[in-house]
C-alpha atoms as a PDB file:
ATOM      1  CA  UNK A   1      -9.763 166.307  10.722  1.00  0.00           C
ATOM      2  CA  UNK A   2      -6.227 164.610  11.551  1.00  0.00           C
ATOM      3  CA  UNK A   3      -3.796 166.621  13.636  1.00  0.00           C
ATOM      4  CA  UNK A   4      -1.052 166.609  10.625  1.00  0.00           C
ATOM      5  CA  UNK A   5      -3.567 168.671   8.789  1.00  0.00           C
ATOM      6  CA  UNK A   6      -4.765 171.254  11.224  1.00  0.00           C
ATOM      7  CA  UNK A   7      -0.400 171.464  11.263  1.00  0.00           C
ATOM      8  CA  UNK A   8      -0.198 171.651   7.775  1.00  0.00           C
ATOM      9  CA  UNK A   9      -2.932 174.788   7.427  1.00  0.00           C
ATOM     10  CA  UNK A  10      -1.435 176.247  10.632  1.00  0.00           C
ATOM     11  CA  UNK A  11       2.019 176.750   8.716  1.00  0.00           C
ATOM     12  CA  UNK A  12       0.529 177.695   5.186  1.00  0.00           C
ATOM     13  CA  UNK A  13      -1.492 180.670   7.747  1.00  0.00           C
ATOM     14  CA  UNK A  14       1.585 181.475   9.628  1.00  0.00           C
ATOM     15  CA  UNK A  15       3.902 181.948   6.065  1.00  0.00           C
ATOM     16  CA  UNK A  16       1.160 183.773   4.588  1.00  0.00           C
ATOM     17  CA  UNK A  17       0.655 186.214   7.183  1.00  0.00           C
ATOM     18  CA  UNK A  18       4.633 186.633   8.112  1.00  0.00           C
ATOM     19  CA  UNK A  19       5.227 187.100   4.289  1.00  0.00           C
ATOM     20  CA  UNK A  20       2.591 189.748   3.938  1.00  0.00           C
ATOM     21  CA  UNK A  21       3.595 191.585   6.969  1.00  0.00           C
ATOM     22  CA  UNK A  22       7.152 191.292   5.970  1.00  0.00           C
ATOM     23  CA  UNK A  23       5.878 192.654   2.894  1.00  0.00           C
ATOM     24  CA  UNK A  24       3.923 195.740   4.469  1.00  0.00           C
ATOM     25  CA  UNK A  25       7.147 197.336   5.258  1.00  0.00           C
ATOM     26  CA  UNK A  26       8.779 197.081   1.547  1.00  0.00           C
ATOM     27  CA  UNK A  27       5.079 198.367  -0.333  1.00  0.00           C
ATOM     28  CA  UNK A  28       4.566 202.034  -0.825  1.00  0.00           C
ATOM     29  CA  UNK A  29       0.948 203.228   0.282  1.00  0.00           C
ATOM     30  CA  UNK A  30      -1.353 204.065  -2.248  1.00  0.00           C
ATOM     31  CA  UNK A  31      -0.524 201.259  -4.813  1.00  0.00           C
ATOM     32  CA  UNK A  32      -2.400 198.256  -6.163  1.00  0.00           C
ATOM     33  CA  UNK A  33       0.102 196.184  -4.282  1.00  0.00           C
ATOM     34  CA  UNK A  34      -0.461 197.469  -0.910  1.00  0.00           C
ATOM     35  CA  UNK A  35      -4.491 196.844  -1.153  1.00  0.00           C
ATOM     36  CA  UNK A  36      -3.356 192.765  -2.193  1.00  0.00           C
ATOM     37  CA  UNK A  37      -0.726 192.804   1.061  1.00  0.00           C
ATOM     38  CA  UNK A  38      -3.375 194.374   3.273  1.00  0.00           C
ATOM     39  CA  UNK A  39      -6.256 191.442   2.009  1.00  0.00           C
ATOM     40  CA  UNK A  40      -3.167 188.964   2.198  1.00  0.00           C
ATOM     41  CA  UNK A  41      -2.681 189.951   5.896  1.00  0.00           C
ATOM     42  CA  UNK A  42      -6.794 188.969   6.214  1.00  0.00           C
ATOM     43  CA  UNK A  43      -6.386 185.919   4.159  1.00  0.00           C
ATOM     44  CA  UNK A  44      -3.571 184.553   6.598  1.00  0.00           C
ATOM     45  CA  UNK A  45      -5.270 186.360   9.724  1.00  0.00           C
ATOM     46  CA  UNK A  46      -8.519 184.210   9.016  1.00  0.00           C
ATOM     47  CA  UNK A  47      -7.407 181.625   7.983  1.00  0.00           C
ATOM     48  CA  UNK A  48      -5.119 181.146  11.173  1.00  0.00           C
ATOM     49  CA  UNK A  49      -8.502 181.761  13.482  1.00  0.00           C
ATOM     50  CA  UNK A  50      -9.955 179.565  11.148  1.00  0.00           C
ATOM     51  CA  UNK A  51      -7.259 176.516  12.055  1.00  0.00           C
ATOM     52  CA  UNK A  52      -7.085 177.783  15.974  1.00  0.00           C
ATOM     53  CA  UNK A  53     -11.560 177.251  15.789  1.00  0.00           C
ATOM     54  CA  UNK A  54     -11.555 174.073  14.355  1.00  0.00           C
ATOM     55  CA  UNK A  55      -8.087 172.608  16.526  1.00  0.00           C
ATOM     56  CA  UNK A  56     -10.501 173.265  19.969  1.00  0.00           C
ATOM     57  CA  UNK A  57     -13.530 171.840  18.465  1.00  0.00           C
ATOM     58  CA  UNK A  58     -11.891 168.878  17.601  1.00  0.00           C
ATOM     59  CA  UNK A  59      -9.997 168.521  20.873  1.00  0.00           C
ATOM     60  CA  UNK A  60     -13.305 168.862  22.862  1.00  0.00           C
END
């Protein structure tokens, strides 16, 4: 995996999981649309550990 696209998925995980956190604050609890933020926030959170997992194997 090239370096420009570990960069590439470590921005797409970074906007995701500023843009549901962002988001958090502006939901009201108890709706269908704080469940999707709350996933969102896993998505991004994943997918970020994800990037960070694969960036040191490759490295090694």
């Amino acid at each position: 995996m090239t370096p420009e696209m570990l960069k590439g998925f470590y921005r797409i995980a970074v906007f995701i999981l500023g843009a549901s956190i962002a988001l958090l604050f502006v939901v009201k609890p108890d709706t269908a649309e704080f469940v999707v933020t709350v996933l969102t926030i896993g998505i991004g959170a994943a997918l970020l550990v994800l990037v960070i997992l694969t960036s040191r194997y490759f490295n090694k």
